[in-house]
N, C-alpha and C. Protein backbone atom coordinates (compact mmCIF):
# COMPACT_ATOMS: atom_id res chain seq x y z
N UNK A 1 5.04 -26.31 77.86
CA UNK A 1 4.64 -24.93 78.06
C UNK A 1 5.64 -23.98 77.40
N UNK A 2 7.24 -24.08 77.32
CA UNK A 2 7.93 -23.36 76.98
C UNK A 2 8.25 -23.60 75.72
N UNK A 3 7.99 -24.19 75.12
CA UNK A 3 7.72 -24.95 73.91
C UNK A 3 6.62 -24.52 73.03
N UNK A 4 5.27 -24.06 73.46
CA UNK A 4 4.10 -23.48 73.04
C UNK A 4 4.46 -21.97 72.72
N UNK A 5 5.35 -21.39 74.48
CA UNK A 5 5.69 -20.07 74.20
C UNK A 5 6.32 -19.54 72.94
N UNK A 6 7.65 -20.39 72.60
CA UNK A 6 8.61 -20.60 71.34
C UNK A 6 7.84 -20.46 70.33
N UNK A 7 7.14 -20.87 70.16
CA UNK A 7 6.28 -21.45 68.82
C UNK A 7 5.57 -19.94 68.59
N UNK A 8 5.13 -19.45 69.77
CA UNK A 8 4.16 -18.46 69.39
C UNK A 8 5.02 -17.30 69.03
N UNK A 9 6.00 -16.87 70.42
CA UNK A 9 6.75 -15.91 69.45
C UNK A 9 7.42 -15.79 67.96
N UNK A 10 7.82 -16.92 67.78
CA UNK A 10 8.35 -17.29 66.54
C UNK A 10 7.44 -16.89 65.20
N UNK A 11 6.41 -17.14 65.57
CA UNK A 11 5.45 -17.22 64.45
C UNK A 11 4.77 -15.47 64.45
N UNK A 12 5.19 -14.91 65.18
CA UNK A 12 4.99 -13.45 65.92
C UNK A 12 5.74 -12.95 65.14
N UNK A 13 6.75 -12.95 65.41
CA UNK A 13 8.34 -12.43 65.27
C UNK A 13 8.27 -12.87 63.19
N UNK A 14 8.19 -14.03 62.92
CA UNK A 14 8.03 -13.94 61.46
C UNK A 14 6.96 -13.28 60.98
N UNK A 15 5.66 -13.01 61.49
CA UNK A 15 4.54 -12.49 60.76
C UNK A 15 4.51 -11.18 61.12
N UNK A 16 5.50 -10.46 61.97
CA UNK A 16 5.80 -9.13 62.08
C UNK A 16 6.96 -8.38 60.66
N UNK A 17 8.02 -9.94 60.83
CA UNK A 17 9.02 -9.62 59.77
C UNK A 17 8.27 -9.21 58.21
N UNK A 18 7.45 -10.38 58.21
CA UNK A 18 6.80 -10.54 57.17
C UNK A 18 5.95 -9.27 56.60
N UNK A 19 5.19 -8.42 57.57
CA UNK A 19 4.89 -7.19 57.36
C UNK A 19 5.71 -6.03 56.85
N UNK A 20 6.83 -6.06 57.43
CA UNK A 20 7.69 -5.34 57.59
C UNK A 20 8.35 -5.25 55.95
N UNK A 21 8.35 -6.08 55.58
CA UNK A 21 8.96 -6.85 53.79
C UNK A 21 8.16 -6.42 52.99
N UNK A 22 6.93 -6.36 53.36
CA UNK A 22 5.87 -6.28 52.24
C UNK A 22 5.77 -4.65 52.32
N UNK A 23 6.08 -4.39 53.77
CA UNK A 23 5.66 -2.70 53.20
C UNK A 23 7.19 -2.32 52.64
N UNK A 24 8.07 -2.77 53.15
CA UNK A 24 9.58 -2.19 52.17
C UNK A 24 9.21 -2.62 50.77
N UNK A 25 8.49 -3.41 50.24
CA UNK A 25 8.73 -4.37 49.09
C UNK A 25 7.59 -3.04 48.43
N UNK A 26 6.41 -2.76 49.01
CA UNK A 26 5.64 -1.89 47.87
C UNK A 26 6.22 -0.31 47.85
N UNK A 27 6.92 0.16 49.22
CA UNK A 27 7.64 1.11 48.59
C UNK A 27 8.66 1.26 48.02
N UNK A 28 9.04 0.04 47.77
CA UNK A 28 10.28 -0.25 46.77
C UNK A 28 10.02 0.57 45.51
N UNK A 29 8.40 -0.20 44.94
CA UNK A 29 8.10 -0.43 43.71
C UNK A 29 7.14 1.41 43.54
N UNK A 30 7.04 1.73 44.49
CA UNK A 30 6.59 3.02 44.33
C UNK A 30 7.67 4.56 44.25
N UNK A 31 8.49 3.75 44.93
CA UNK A 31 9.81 4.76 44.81
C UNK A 31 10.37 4.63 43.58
N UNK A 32 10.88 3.29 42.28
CA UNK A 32 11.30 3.19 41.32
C UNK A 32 9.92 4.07 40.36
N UNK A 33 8.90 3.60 40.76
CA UNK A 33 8.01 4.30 39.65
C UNK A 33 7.79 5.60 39.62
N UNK A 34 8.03 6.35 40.85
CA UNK A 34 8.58 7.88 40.66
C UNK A 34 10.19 8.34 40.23
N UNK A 35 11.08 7.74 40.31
CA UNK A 35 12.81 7.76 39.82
C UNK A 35 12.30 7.69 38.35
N UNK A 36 11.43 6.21 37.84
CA UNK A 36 12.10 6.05 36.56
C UNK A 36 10.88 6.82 35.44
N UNK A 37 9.55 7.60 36.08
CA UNK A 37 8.73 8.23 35.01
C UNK A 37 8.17 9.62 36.19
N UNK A 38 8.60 9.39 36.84
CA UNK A 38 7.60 10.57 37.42
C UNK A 38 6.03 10.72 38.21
N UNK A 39 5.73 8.91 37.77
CA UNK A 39 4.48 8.78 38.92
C UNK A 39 4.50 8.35 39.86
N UNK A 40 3.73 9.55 40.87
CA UNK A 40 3.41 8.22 41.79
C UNK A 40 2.22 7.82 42.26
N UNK A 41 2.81 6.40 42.50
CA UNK A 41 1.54 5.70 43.20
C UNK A 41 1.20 5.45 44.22
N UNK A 42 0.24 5.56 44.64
CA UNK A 42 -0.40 5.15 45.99
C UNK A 42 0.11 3.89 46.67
N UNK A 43 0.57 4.17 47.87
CA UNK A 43 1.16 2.59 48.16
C UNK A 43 -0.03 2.09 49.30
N UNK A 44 -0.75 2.93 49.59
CA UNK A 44 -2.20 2.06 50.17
C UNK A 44 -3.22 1.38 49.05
N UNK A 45 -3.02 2.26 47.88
CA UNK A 45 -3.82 1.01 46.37
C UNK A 45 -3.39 0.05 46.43
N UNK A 46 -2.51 -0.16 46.48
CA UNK A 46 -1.56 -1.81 45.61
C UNK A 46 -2.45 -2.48 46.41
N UNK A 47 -2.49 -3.70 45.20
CA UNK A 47 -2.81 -4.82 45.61
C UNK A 47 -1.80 -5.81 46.03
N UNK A 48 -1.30 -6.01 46.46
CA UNK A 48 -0.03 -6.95 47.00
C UNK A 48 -0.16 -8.44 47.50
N UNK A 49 0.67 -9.28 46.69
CA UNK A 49 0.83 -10.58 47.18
C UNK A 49 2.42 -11.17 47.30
N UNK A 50 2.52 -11.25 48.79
CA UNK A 50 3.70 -11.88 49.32
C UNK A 50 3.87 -13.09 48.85
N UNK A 51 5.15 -13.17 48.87
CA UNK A 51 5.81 -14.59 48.43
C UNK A 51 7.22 -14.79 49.42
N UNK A 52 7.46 -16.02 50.35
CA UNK A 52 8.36 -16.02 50.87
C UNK A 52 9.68 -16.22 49.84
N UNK A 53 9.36 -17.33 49.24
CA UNK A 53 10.32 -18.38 48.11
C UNK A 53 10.26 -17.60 47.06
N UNK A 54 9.72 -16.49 46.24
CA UNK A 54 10.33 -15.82 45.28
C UNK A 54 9.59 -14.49 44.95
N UNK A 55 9.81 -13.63 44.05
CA UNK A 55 9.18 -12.27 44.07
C UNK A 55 7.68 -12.12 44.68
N UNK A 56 7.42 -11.22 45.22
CA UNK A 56 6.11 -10.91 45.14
C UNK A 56 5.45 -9.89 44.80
N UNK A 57 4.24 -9.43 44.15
CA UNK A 57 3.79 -8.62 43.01
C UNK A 57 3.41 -8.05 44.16
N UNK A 58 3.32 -6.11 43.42
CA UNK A 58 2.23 -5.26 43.54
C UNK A 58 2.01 -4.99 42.87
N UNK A 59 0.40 -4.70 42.38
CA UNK A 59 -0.31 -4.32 41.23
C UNK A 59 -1.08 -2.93 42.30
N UNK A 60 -1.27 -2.15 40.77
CA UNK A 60 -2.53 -0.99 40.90
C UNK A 60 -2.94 -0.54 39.64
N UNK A 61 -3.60 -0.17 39.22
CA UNK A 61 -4.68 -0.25 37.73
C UNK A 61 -3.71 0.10 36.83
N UNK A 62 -2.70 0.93 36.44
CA UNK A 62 -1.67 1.05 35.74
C UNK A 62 -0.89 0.94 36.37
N UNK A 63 -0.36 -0.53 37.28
CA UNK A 63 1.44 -0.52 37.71
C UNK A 63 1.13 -2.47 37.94
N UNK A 64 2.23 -2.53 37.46
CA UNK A 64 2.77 -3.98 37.91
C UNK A 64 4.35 -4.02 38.40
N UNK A 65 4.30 -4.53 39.48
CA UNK A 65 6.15 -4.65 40.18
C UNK A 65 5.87 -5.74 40.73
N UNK A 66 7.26 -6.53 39.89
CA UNK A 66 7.59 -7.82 41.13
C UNK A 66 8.76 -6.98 41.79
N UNK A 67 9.23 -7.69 42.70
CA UNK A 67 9.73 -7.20 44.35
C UNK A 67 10.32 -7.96 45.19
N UNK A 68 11.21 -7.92 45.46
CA UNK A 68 11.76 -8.93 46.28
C UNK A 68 13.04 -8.41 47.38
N UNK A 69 12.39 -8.45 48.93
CA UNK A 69 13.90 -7.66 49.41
C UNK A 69 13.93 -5.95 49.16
N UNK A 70 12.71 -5.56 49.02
CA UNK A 70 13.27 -3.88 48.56
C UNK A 70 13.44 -4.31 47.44
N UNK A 71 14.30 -4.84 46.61
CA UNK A 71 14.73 -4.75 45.42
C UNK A 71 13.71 -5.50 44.06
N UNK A 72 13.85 -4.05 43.00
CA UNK A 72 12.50 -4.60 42.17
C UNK A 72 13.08 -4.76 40.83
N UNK A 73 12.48 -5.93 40.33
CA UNK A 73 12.99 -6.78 39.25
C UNK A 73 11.92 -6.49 38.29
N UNK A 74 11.08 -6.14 37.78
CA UNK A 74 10.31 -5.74 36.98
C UNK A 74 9.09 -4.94 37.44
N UNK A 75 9.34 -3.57 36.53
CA UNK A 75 8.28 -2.50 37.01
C UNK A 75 7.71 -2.03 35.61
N UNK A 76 5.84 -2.49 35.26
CA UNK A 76 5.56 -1.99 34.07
C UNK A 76 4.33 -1.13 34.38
N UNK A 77 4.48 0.40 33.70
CA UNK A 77 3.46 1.43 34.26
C UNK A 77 3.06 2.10 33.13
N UNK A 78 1.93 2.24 32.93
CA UNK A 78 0.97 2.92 31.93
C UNK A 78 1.75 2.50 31.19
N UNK A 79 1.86 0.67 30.55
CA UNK A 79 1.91 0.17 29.54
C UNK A 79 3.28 0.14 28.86
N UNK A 80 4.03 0.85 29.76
CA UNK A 80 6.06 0.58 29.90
C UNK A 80 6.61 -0.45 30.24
N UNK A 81 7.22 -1.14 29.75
CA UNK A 81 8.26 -1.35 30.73
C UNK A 81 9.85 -1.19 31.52
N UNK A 82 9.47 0.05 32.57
CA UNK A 82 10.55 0.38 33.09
C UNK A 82 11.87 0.05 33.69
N UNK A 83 11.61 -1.52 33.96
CA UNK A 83 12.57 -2.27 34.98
C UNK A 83 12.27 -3.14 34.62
N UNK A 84 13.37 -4.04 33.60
CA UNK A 84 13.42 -5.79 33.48
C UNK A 84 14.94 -6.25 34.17
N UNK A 85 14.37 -7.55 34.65
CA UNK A 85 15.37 -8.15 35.43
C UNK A 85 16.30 -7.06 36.23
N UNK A 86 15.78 -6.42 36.65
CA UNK A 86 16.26 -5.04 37.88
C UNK A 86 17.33 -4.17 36.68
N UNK A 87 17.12 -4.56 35.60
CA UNK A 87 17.57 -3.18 35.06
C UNK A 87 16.67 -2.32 34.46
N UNK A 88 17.35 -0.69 34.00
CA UNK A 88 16.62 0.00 33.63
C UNK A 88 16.03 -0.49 31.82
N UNK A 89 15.42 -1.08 31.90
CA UNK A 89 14.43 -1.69 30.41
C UNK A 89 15.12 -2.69 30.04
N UNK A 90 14.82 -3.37 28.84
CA UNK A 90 15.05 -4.74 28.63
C UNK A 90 16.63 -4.33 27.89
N UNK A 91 16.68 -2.99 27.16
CA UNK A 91 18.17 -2.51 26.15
C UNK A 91 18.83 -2.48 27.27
N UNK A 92 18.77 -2.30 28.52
CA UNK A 92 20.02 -1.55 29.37
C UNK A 92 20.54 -3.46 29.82
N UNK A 93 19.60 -4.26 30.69
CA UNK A 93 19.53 -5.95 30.73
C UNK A 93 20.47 -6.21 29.79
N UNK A 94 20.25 -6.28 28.10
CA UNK A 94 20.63 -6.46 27.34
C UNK A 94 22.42 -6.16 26.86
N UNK A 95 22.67 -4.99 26.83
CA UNK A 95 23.92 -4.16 26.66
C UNK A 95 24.65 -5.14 28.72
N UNK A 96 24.27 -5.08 29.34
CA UNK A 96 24.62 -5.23 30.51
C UNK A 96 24.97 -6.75 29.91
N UNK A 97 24.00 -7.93 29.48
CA UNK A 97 24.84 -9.03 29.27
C UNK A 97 26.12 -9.05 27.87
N UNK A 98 25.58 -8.26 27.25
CA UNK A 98 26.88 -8.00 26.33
C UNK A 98 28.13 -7.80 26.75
N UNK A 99 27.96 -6.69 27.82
CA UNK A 99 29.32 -6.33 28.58
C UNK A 99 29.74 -7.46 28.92
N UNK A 100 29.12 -8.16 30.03
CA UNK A 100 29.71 -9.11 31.15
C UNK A 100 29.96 -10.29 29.79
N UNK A 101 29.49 -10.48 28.71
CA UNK A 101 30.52 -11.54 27.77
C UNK A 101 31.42 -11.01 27.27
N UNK A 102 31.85 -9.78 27.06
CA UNK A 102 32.62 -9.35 26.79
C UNK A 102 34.14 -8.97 27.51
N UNK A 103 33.53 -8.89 29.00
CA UNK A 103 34.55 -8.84 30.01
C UNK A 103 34.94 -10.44 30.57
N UNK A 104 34.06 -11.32 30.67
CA UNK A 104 34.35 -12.49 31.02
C UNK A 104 35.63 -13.00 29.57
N UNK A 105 35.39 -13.05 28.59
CA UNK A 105 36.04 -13.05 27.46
C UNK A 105 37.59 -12.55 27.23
N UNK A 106 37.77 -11.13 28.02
CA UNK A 106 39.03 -10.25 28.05
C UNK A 106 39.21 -10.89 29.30
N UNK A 107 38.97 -11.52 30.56
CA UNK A 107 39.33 -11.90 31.47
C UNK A 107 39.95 -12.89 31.54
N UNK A 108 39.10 -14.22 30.88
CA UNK A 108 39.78 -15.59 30.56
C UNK A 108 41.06 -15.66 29.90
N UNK A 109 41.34 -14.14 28.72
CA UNK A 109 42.32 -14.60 27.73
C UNK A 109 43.13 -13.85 28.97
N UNK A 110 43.47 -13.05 29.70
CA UNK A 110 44.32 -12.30 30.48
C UNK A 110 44.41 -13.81 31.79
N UNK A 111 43.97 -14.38 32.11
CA UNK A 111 44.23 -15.52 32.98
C UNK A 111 45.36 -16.23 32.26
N UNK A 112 44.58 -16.34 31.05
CA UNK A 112 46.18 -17.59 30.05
C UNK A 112 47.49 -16.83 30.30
N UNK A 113 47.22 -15.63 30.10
CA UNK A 113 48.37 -15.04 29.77
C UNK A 113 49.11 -14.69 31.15
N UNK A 114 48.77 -14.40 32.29
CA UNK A 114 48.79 -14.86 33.53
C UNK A 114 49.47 -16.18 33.68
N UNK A 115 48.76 -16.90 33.73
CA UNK A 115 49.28 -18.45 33.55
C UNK A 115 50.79 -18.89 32.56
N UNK A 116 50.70 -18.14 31.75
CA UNK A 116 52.09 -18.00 30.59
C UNK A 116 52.97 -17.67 31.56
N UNK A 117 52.64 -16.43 31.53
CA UNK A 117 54.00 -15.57 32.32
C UNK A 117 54.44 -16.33 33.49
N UNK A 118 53.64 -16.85 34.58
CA UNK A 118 54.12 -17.86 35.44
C UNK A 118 54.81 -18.33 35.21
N UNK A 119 54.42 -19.46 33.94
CA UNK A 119 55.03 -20.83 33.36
C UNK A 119 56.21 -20.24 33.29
N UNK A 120 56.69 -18.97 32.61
CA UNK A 120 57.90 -18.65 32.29
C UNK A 120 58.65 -18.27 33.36
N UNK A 121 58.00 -17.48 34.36
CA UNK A 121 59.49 -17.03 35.56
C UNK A 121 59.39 -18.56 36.28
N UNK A 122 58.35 -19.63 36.28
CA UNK A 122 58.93 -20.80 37.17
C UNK A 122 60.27 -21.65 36.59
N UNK A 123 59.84 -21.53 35.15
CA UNK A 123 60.94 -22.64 34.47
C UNK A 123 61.87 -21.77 34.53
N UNK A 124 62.52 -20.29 34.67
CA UNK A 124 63.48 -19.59 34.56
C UNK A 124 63.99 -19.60 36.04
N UNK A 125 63.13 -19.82 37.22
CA UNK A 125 63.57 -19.91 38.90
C UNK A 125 64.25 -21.13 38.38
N UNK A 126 63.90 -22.45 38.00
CA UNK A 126 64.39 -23.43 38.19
C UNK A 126 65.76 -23.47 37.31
N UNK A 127 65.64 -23.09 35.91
CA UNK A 127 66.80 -22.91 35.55
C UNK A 127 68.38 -21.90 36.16
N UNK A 128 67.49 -21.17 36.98
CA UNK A 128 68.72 -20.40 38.11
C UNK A 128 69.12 -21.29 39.00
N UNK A 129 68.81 -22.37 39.27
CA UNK A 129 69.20 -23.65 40.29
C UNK A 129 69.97 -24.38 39.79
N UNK A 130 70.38 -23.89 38.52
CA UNK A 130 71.02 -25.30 37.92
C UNK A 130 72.40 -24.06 37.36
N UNK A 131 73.83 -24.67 37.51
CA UNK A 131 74.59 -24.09 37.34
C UNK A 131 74.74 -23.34 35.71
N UNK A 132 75.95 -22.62 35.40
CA UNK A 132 75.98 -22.14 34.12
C UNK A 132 75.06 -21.62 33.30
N UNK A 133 74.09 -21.04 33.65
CA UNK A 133 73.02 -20.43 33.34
C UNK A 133 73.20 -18.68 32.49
N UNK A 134 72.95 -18.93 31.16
CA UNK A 134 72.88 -17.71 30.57
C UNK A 134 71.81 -16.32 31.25
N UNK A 135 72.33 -15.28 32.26
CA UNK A 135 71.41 -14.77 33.07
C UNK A 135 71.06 -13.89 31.69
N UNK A 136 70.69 -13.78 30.77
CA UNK A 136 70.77 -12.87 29.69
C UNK A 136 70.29 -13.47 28.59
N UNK A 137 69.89 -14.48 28.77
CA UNK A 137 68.74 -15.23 27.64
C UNK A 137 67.74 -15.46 28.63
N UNK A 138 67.73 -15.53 29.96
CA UNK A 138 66.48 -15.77 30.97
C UNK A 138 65.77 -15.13 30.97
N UNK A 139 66.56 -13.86 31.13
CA UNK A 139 65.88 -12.66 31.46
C UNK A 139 65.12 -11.94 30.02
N UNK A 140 65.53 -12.61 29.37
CA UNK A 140 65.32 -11.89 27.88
C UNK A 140 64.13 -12.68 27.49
N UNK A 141 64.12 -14.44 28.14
CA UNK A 141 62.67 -15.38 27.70
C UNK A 141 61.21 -14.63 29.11
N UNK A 142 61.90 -13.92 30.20
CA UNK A 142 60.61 -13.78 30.78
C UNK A 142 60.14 -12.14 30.27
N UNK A 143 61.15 -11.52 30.08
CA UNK A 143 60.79 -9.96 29.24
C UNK A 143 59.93 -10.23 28.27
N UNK A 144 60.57 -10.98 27.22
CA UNK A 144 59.42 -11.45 25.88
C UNK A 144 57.81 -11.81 26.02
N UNK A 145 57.74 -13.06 27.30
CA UNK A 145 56.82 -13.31 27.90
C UNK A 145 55.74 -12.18 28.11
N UNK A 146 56.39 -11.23 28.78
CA UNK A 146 55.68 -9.79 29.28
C UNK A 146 55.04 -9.10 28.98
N UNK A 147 56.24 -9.03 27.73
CA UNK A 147 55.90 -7.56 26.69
C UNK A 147 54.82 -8.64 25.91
N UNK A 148 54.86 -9.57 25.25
CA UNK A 148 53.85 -10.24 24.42
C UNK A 148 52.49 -10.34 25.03
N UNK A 149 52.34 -10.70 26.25
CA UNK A 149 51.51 -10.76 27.09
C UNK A 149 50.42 -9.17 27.41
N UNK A 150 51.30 -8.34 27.21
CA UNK A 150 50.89 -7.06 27.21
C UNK A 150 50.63 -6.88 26.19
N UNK A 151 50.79 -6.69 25.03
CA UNK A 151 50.19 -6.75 23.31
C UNK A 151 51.27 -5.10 23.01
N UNK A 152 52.83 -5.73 23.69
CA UNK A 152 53.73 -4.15 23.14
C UNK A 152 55.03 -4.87 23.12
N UNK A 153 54.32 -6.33 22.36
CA UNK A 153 55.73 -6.63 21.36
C UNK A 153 55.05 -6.89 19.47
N UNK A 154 55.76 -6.81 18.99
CA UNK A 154 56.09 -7.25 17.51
C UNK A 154 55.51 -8.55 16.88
N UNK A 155 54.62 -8.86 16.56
CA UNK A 155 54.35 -10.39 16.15
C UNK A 155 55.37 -11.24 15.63
């Protein structure tokens, strides 16, 4: 019996959630299509099909939005397309993966150099452990390190 109860709320409680998604999900796609041109659309037109496992569309005679979460990943209206892969058009997507290779790129080489500079104050800790130590060539191999590392030394 308490077991039947479970079951029912459950299935309550998701097919309430589930409502709840679909109407955030088409005014998602009705709110971007007034931000990104100025129309709007009817969010009692759409035709709408939920998807738990991945986007789900609203259509209306000139609008297509996938949707997912509120958040809309492609919006094409009177024959635009305004929103690819949740950016603004396919150039903005585009320039956006340029960046992120471009920053992943300046990131990796700043890790080495990271990793350098380490290498250098560890072998210079350890060489302070060991007696007779020139403090003035140490200090002069982790400075070099630095400044090179920073691109404000001399080739």
């Amino acid at each position: 019996m308490f077991n039947k109860f479970m079951v029912s709320v459950t299935l309550f409680a998701l097919s309430s959630t589930s409502f709840a998604g679909d109407a955030e999900n088409i005014t998602a796609c009705v709110r971007k299509a007034k931000e990104f041109s100025g129309v709007v659309l009817d969010e009692f037109a759409a035709t709408y099909e939920g998807n738990i496992l991945s986007r789900s569309t609203a259509k209306w005679p000139n609008a297509f939005c996938e949707v997912k979460l509120g958040d809309v990943y492609t919006l094409h209206l009177n024959g635009q397309e305004l929103i690819y892969k949740g950016y603004a058009g396919r150039e903005a997507y585009n320039i956006n993966v340029a960046l992120q290779a471009k920053t992943d790129a300046a990131v990796n080489q700043l890790k080495s150099r990271i990793a350098l500079i380490n290498q250098r104050a560890e072998q210079v800790s350890i060489s302070l452990t060991k007696p007779k130590q020139d403090f003035n060539v140490l200090t002069k191999y982790v400075d070099e390190g630095i400044e090179k590392s920073l691109g404000k030394s001399n080739p």
